[in-house]
N, C-alpha and C. Protein backbone atom coordinates (compact mmCIF):
# COMPACT_ATOMS: atom_id res chain seq x y z
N UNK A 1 0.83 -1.17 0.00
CA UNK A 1 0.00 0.00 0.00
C UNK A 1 0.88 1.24 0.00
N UNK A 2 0.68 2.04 -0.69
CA UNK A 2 1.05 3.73 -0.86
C UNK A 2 0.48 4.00 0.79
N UNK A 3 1.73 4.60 1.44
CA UNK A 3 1.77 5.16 2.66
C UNK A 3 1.60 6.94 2.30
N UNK A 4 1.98 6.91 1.68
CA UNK A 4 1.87 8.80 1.30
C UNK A 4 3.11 9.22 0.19
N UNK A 5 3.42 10.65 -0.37
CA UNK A 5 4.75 11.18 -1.17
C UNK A 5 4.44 12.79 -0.66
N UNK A 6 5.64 12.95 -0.83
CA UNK A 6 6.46 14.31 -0.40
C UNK A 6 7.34 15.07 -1.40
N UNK A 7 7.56 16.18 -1.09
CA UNK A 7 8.82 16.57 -1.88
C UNK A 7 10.04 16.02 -1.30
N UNK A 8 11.46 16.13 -2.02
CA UNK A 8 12.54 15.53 -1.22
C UNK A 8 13.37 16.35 -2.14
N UNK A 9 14.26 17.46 -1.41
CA UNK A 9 15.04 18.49 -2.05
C UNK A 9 16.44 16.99 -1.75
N UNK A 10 17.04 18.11 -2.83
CA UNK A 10 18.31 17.06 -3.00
C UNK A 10 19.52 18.25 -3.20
N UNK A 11 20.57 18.49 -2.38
CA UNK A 11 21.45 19.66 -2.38
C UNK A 11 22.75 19.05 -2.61
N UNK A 12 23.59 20.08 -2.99
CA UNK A 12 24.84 19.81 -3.37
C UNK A 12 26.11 19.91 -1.74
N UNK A 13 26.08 19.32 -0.92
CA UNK A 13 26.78 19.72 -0.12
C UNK A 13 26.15 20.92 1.54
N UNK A 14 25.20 21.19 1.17
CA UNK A 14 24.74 22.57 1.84
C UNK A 14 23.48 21.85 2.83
N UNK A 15 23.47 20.32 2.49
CA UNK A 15 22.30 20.09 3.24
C UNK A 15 21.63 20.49 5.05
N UNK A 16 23.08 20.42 4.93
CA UNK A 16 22.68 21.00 7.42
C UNK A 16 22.56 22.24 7.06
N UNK A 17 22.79 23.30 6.19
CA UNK A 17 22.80 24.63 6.35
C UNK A 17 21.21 24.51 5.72
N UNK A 18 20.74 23.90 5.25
CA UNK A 18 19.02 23.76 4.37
C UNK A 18 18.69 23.68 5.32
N UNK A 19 18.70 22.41 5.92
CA UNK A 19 17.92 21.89 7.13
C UNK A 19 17.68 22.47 8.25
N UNK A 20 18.71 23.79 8.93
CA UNK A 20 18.51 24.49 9.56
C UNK A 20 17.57 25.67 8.91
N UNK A 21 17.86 26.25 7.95
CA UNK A 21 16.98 27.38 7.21
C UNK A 21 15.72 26.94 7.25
N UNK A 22 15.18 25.27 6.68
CA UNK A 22 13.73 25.46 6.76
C UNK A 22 13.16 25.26 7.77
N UNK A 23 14.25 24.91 8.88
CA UNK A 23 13.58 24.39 10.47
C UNK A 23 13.21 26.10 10.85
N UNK A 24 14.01 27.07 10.74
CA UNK A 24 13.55 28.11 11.38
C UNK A 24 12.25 28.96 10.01
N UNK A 25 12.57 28.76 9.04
CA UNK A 25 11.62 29.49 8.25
C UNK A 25 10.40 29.22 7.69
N UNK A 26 10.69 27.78 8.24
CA UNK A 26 9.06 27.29 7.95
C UNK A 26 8.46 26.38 9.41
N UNK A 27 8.68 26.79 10.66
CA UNK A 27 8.76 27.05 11.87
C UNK A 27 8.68 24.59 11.49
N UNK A 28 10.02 24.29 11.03
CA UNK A 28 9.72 22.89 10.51
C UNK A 28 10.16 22.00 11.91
N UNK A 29 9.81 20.49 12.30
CA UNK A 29 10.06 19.98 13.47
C UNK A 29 11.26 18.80 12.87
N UNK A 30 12.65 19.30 13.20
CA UNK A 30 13.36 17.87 12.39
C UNK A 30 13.43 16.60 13.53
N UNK A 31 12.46 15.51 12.59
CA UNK A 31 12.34 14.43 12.79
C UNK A 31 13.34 13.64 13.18
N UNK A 32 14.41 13.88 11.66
CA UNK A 32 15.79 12.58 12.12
C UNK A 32 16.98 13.68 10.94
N UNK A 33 17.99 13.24 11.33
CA UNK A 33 19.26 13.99 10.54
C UNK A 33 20.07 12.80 10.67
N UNK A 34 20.48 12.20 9.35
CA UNK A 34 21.35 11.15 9.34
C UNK A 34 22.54 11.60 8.17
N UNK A 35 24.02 11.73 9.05
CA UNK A 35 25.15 11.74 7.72
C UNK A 35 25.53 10.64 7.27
N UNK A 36 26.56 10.95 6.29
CA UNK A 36 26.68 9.76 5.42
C UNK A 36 27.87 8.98 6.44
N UNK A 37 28.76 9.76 7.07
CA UNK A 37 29.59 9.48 8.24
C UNK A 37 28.58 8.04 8.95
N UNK A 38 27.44 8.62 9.30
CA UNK A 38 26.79 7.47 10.37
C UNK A 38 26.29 6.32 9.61
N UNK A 39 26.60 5.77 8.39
CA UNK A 39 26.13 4.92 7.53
C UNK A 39 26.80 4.01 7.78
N UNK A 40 26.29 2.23 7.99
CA UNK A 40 27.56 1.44 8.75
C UNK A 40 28.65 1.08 7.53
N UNK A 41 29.53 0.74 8.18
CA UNK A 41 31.08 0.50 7.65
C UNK A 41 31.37 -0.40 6.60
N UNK A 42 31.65 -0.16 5.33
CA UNK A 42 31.77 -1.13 4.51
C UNK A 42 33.72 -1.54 4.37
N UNK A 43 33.61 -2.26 4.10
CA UNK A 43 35.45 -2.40 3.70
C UNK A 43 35.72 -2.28 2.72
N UNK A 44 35.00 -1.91 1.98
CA UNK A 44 34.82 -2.42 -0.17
C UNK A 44 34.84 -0.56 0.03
N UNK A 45 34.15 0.07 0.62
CA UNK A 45 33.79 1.63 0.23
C UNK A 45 33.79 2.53 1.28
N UNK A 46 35.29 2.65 1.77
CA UNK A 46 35.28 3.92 2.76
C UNK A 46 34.93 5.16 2.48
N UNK A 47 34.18 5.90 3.15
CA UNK A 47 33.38 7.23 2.97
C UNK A 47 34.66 8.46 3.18
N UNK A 48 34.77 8.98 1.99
CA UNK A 48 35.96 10.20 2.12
C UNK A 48 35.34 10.89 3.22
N UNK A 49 36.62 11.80 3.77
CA UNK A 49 36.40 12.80 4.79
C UNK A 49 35.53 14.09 4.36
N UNK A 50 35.29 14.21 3.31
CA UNK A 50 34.22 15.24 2.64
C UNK A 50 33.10 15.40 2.98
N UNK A 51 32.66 13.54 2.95
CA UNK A 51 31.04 13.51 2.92
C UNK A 51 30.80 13.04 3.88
N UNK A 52 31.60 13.05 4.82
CA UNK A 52 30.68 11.94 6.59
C UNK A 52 29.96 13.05 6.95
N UNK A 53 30.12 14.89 7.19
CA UNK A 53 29.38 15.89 7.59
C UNK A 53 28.22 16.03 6.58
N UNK A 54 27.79 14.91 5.52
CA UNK A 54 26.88 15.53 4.17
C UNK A 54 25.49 14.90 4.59
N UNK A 55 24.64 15.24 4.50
CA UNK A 55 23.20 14.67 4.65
C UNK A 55 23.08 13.66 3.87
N UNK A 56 22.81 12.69 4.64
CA UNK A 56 22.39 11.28 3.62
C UNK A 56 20.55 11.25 3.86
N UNK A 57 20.25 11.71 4.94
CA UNK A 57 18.97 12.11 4.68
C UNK A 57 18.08 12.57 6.25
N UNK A 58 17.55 13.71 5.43
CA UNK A 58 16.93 14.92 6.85
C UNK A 58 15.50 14.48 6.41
N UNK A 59 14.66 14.62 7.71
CA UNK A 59 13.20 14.49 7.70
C UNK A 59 12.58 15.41 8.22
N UNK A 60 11.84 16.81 7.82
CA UNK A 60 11.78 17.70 8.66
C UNK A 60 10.01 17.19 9.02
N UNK A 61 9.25 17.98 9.85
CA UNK A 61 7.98 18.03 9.42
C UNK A 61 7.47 19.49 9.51
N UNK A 62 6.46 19.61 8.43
CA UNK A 62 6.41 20.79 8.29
C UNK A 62 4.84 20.82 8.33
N UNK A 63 4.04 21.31 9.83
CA UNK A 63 2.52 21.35 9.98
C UNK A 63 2.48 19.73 9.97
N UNK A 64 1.35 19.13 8.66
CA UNK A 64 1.13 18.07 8.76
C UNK A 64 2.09 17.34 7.13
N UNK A 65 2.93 18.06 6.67
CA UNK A 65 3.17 16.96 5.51
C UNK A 65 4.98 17.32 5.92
N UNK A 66 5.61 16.31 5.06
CA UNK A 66 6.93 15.77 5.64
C UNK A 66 7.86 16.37 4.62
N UNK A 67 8.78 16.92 4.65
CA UNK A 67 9.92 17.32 3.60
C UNK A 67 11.49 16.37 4.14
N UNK A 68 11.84 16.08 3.18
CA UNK A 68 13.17 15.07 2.81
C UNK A 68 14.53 16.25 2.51
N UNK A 69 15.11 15.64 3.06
CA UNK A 69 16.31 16.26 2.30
C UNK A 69 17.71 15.52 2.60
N UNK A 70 18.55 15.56 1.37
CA UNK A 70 19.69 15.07 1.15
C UNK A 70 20.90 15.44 0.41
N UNK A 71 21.87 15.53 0.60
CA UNK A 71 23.26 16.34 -0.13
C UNK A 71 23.45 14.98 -1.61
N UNK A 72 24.08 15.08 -2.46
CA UNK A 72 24.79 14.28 -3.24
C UNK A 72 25.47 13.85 -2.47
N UNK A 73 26.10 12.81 -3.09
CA UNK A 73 27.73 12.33 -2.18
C UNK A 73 28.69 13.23 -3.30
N UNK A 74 30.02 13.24 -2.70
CA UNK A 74 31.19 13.88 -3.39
C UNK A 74 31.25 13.37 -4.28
N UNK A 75 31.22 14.18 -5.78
CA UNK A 75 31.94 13.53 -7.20
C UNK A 75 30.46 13.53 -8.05
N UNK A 76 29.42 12.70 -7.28
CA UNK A 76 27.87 12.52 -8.21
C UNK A 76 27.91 13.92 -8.47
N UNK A 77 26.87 13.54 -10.05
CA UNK A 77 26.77 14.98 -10.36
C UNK A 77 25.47 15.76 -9.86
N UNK A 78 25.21 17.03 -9.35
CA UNK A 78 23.96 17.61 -9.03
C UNK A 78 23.55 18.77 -9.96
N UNK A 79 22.36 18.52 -10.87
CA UNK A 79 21.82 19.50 -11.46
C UNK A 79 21.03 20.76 -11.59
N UNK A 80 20.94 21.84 -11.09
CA UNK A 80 19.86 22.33 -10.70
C UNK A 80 18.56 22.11 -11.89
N UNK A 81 17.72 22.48 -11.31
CA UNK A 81 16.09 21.76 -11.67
C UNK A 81 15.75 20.22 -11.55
N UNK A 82 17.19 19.35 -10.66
CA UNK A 82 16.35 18.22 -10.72
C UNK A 82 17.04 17.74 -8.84
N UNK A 83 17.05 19.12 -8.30
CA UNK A 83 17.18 18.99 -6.87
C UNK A 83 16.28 18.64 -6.14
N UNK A 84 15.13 18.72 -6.82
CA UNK A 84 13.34 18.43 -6.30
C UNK A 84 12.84 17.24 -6.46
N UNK A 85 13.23 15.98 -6.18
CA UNK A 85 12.28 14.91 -6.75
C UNK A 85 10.95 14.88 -5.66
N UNK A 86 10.16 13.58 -6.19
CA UNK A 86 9.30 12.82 -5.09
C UNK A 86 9.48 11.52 -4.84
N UNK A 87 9.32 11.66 -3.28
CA UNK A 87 9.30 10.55 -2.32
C UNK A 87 7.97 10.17 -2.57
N UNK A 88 7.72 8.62 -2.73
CA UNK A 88 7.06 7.68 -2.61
C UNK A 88 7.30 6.43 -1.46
N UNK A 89 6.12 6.29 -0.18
CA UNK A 89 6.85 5.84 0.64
C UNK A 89 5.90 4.47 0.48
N UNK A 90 6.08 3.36 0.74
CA UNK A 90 5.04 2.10 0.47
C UNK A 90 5.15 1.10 2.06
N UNK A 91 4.52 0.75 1.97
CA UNK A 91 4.88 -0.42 2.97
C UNK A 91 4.83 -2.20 2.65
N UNK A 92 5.08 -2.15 1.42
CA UNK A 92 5.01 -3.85 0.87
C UNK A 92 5.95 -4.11 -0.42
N UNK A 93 7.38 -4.62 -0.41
CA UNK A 93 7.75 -4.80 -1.43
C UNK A 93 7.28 -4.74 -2.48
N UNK A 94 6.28 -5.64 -2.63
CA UNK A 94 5.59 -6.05 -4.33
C UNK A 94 5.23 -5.18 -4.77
N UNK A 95 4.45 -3.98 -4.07
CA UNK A 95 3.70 -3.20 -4.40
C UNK A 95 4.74 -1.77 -4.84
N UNK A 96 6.17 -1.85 -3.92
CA UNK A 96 7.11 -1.27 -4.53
C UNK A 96 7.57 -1.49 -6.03
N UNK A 97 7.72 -2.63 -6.08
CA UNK A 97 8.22 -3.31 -7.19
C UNK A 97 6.90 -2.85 -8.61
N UNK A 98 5.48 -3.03 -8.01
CA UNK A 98 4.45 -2.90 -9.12
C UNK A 98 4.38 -1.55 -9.29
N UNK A 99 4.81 -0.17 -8.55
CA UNK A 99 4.51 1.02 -9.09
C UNK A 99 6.38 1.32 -9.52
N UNK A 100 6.99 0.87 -8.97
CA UNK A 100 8.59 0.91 -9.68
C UNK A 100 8.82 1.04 -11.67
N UNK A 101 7.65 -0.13 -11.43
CA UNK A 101 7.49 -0.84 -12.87
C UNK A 101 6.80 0.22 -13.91
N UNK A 102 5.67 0.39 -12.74
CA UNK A 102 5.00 1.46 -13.71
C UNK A 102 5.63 2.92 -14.10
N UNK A 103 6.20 3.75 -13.61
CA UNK A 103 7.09 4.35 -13.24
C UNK A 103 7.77 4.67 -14.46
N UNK A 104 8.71 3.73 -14.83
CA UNK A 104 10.27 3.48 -15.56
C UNK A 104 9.75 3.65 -16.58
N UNK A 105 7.83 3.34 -17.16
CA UNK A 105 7.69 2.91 -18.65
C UNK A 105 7.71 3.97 -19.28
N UNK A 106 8.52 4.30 -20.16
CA UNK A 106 8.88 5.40 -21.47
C UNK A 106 9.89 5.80 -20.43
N UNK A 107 10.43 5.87 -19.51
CA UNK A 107 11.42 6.62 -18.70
C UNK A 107 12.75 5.95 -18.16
N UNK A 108 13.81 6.30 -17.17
CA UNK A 108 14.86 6.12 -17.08
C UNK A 108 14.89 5.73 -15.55
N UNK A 109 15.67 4.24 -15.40
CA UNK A 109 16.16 3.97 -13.75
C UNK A 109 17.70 4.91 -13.62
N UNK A 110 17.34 5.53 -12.58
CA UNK A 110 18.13 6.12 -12.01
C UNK A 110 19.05 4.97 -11.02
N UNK A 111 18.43 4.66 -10.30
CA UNK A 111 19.09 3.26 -9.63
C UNK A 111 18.15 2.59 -9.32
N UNK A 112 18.52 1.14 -9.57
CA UNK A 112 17.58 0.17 -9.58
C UNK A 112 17.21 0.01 -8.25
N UNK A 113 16.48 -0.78 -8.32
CA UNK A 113 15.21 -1.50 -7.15
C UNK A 113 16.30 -1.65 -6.45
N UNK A 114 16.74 -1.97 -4.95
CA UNK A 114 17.37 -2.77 -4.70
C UNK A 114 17.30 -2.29 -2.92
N UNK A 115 17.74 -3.41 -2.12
CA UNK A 115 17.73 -3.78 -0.73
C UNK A 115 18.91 -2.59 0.04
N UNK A 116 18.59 -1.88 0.89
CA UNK A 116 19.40 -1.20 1.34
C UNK A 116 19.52 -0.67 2.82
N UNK A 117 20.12 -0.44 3.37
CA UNK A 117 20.09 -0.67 5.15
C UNK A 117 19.33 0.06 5.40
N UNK A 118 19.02 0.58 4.92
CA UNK A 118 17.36 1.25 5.41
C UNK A 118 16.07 0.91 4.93
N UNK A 119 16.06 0.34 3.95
CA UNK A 119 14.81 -0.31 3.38
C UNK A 119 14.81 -1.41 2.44
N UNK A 120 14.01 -2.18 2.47
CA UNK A 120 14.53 -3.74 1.86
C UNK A 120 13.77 -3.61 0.10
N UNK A 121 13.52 -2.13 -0.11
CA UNK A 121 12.92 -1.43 -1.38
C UNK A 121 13.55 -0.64 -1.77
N UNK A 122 14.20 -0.26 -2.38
CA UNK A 122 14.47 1.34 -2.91
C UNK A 122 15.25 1.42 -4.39
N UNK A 123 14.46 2.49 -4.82
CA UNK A 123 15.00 2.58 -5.89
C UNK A 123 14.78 4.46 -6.36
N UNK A 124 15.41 4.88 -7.75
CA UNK A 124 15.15 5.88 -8.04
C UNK A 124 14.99 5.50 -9.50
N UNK A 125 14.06 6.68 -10.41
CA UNK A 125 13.35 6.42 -11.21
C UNK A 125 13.03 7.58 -11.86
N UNK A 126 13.45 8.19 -12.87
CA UNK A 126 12.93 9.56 -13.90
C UNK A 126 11.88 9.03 -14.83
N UNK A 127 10.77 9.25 -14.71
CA UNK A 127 9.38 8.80 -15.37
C UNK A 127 9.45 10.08 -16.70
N UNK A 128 8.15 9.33 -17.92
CA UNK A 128 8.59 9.62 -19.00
C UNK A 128 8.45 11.71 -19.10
N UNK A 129 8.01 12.35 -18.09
CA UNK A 129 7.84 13.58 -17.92
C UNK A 129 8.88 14.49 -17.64
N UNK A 130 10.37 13.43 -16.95
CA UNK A 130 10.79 14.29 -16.66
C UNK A 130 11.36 14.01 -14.86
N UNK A 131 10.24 13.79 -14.36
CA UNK A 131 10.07 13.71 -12.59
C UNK A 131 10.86 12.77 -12.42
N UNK A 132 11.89 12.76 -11.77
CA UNK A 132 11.85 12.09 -10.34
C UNK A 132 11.56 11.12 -9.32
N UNK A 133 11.70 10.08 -9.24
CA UNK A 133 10.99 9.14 -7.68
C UNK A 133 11.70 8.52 -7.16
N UNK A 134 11.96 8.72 -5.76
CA UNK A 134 12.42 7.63 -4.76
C UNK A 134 11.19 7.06 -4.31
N UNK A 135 11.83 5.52 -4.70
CA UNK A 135 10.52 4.72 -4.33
C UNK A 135 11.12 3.75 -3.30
N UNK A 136 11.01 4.06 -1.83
CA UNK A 136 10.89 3.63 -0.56
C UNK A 136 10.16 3.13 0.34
N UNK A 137 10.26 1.49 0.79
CA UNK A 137 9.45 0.51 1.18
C UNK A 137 10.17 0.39 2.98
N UNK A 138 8.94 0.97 3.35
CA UNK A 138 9.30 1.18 5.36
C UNK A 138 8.72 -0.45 5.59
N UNK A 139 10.09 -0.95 6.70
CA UNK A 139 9.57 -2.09 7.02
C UNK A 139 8.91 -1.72 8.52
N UNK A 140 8.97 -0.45 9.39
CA UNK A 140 8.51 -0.01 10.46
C UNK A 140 8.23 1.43 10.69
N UNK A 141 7.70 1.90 11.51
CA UNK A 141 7.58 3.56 11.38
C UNK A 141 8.79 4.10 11.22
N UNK A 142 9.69 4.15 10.23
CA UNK A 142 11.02 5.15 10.02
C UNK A 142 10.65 6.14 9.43
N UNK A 143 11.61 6.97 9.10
CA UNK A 143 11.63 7.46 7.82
C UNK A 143 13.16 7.01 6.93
């Protein structure tokens, strides 16, 4: 089942300095602030000293709907006009997998479907318009 979608700004580096701006300017409540630093330890892919201070992903809330936010990692490229995607949040694999599908048709995987320490769903996805989607499968109340 579709749990809800959001906007999810996507910044080049500047993400704690965002995350503070919209906490005070859009009087926002931050939920969770996770760097890429706090991401567990791989041996295959140590995290340069650049990006452990970079937002791997902010949850603010703002009234009643939720804003995302996240830095690139060092080196990916960031475009302006496509700093804005949407979050799609689900709570059932398959059903990840069945709007994933729908999604991609006439359009481009950004990164595939795939299992990730935060969700056993995720993927990104430029649909044939243009947009954007992180498509994210909560196995519990996270974000």
């Amino acid at each position: 089942m579709i749990l809800g979608i959001n906007p999810y700004l996507v910044l080049n580096g500047n993400g704690q300095e965002a995350v503070k701006f919209y906490e005070n300017a859009l009087d926002a409540k931050v939920e969770i602030i996770q760097t890429f630093g706090e991401m567990p330890e791989n041996p295959e892919f140590s995290i340069p000293v650049d990006a452990k201070d970079r937002v791997l992903h902010a949850h603010l809330k703002v009234g009643n709907t939720d804003l995302m936010i996240s830095d690139t990692f060092p080196g990916q490229p960031h475009q302006i006009g496509s700093q804005v995607t949407i979050a799609i949040r689900l709570n059932d694999v398959e059903k990840s997998k069945e709007v994933f599908e729908k999604l991609q048709e006439g359009g481009q995987i950004v990164m595939p479907l795939q299992e990730t320490f935060w969700s056993p769903s995720y993927g990104q996805v430029t649909d044939k318009f243009g947009v954007e989607w992180q498509i994210s499968t909560l196995v519990a109340d996270n974000s």
